[in-house]
Protein backbone atom coordinates (compact mmCIF):
# COMPACT_ATOMS: atom_id res chain seq x y z
CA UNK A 1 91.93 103.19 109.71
CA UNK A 2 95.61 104.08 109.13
CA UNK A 3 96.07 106.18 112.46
CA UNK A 4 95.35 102.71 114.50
CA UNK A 5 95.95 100.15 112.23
CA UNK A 6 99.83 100.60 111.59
CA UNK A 7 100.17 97.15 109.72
CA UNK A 8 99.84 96.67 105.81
CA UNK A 9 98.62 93.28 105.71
CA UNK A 10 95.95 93.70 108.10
CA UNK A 11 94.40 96.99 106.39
CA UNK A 12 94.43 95.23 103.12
CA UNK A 13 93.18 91.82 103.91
CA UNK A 14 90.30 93.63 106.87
CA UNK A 15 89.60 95.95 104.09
CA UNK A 16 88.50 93.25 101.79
CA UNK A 17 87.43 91.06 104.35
CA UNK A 18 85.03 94.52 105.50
CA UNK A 19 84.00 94.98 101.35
CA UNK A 20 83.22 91.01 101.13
CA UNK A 21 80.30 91.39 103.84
CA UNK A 22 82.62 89.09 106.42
CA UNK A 23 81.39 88.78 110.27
CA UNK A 24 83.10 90.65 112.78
CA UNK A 25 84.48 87.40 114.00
CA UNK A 26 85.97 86.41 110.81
CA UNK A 27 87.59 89.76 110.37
CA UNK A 28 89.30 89.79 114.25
CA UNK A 29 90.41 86.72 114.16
CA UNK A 30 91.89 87.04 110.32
CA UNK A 31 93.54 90.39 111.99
CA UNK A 32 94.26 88.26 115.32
CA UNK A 33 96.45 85.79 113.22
CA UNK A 34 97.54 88.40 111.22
CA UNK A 35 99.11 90.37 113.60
CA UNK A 36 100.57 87.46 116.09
CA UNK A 37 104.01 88.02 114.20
CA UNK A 38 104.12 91.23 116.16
CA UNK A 39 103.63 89.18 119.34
CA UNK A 40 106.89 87.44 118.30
CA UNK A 41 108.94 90.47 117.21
CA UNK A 42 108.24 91.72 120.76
CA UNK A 43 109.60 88.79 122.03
CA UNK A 44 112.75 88.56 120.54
CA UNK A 45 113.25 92.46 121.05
CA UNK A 46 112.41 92.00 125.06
CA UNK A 47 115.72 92.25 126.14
CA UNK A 48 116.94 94.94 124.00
CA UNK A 49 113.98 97.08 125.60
CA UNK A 50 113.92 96.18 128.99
CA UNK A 51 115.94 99.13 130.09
CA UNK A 52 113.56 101.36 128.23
CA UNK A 53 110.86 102.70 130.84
CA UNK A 54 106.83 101.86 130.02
CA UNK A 55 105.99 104.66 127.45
CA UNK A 56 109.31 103.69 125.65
CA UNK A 57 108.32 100.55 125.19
CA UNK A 58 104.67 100.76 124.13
CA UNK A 59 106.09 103.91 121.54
CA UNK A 60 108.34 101.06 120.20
CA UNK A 61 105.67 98.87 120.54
CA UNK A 62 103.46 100.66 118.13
CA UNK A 63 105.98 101.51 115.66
CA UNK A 64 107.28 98.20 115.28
CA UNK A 65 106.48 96.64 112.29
CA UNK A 66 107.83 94.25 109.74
CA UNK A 67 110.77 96.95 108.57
CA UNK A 68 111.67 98.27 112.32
CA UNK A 69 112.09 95.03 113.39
CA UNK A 70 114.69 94.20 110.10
CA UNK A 71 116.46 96.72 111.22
CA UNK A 72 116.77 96.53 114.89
CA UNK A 73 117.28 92.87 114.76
CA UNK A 74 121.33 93.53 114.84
CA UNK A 75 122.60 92.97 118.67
CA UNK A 76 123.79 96.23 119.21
CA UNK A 77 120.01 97.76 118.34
CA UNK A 78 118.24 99.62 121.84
CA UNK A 79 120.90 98.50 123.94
CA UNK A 80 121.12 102.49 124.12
CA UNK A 81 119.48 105.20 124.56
CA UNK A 82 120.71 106.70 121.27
CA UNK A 83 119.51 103.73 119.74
CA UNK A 84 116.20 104.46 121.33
CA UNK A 85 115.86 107.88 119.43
CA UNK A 86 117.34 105.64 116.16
CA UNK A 87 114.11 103.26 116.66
CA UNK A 88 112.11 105.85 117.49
CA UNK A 89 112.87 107.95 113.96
CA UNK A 90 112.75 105.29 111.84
CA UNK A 91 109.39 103.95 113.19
CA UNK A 92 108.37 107.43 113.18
CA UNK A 93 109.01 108.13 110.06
CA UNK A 94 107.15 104.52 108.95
CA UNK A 95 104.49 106.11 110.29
CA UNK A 96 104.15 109.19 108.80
CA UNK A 97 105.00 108.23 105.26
CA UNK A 98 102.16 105.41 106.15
CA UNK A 99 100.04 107.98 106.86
CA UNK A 100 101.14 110.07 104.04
CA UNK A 101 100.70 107.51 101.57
CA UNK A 102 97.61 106.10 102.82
CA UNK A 103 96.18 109.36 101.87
CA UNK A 104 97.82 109.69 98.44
CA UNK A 105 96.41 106.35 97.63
CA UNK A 106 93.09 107.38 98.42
CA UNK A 107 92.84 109.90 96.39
CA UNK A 108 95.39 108.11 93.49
CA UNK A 109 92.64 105.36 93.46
CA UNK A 110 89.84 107.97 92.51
CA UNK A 111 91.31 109.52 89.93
CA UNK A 112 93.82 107.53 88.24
CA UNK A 113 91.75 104.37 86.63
CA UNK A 114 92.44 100.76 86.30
CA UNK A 115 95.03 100.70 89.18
CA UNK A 116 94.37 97.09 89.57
CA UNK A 117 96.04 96.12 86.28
CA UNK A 118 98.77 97.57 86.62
CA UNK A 119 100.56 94.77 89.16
CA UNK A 120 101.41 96.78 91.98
CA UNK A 121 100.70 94.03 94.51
CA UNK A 122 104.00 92.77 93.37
CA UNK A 123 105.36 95.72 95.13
CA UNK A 124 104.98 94.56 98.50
CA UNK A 125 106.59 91.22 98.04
CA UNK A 126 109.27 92.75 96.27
CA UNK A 127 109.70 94.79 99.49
CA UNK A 128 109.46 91.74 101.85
CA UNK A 129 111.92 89.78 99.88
CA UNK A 130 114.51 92.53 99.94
CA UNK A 131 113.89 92.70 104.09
CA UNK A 132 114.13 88.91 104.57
CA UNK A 133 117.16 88.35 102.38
CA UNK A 134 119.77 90.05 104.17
CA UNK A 135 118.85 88.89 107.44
CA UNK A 136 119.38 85.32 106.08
CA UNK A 137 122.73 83.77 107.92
CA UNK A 138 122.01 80.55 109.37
CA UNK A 139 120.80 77.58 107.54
CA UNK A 140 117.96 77.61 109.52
CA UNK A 141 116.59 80.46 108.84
CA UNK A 142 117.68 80.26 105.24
CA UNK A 143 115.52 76.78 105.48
CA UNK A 144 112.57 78.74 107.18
CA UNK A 145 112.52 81.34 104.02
CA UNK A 146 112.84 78.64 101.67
CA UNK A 147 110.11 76.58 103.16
CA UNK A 148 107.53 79.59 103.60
CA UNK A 149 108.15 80.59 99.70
CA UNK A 150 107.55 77.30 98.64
CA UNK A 151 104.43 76.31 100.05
CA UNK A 152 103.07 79.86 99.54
CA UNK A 153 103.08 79.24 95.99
CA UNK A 154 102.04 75.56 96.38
CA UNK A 155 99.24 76.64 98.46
CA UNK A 156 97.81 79.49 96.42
CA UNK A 157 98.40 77.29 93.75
CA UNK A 158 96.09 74.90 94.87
CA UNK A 159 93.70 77.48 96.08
CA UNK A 160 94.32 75.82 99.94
CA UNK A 161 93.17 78.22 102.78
CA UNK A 162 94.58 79.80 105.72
CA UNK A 163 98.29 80.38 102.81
CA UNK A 164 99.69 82.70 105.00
CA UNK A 165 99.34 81.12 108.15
CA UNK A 166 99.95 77.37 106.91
CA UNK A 167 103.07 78.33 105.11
CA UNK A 168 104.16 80.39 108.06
CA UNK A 169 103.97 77.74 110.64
CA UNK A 170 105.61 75.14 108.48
CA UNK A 171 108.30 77.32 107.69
CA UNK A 172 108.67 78.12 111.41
CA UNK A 173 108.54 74.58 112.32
CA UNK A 174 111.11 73.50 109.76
CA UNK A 175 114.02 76.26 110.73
CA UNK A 176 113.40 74.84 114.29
CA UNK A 177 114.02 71.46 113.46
CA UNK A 178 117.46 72.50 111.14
CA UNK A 179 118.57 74.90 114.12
CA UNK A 180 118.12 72.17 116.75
CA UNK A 181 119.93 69.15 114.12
CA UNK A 182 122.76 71.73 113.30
CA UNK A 183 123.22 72.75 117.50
CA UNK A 184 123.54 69.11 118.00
CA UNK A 185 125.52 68.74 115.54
CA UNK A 186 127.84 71.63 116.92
CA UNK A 187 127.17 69.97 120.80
CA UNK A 188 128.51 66.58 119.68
CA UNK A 189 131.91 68.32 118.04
CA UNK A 190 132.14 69.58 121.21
CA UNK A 191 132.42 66.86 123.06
């Protein structure tokens, strides 16, 4: 699963979705809205790649993932071709250290016991959190983190369903809403 499934979320959630007896159905369409981030990551990296020929931009494709597109969001990221081979080494080397650890915890979960206890879900968040709060400088985006950490906890809170993707597109729509008040604002100084 690790050589085609290059996203952490996915594997973990399909993985328990897969141990839980879930349909098919239920397990694309978890990975379906899962994944659409990627979809928008692509987006927003379009014109940095469009110089880039196909196979370029599928290799960056694949790689990209939550920590690629941290750091490539700056503006001077695959304008380049050095910054090509940049993207390309750091997604690489995602990749093989995903691979490589994949393995490890394979084998770390059958011999070491109790794993579960030992709270190294945390991890991960921990890891997000330190990704998302450096690229923090507008008060929109500031209001979409704020928004999306709130209700996540609400929401699991209150055992609600579909956290991830609730929170998400709340946070999303509430950064939208700040950006377009504070570019009116901005617009009407102008004036």
């Amino acid at each position: 699963m690790p050589l085609l499934v290059f996203a952490g979320a996915v594997q973990l959630v399909s993985i328990e979705l897969i141990a839980g007896n879930a349909s098919i159905a239920s397990i694309l369409i978890t990975t379906f809205i899962i994944s659409s981030r990627h979809f928008l990551y692509g987006l927003s990296l379009r014109n940095k790649v469009q110089n880039l020929n196909s196979k370029q931009r599928y290799l960056i494709g694949f790689l990209l993932t939550d920590e690629l597109f941290a750091l490539s969001s700056s503006k001077k990221a695959f304008q380049h071709h050095q910054r090509f081979i940049y993207g390309l080494a750091a997604g690489g080397s995602f990749y093989f250290f995903w691979l490589v650890w994949n393995v490890l915890g394979v084998y770390a979960g059958s011999v070491l016991p109790n794993l579960t206890n030992l709270g190294l879900d945390f991890a991960i968040a921990v890891t997000f959190i330190a990704l998302v709060i450096p690229s923090i400088k507008s008060m929109a985006t500031l209001t979409a983190v704020v928004v999306s950490a709130l209700l996540s906890v609400l929401m699991t809170l209150y055992e609600l369903p579909f956290v991830l993707v609730g929170a998400s597109l709340c946070a999303m729509l509430a950064g939208f809403i700040v950006c377009r008040k504070s570019n009116r604002i901005v617009e009407g100084r102008g004036k």
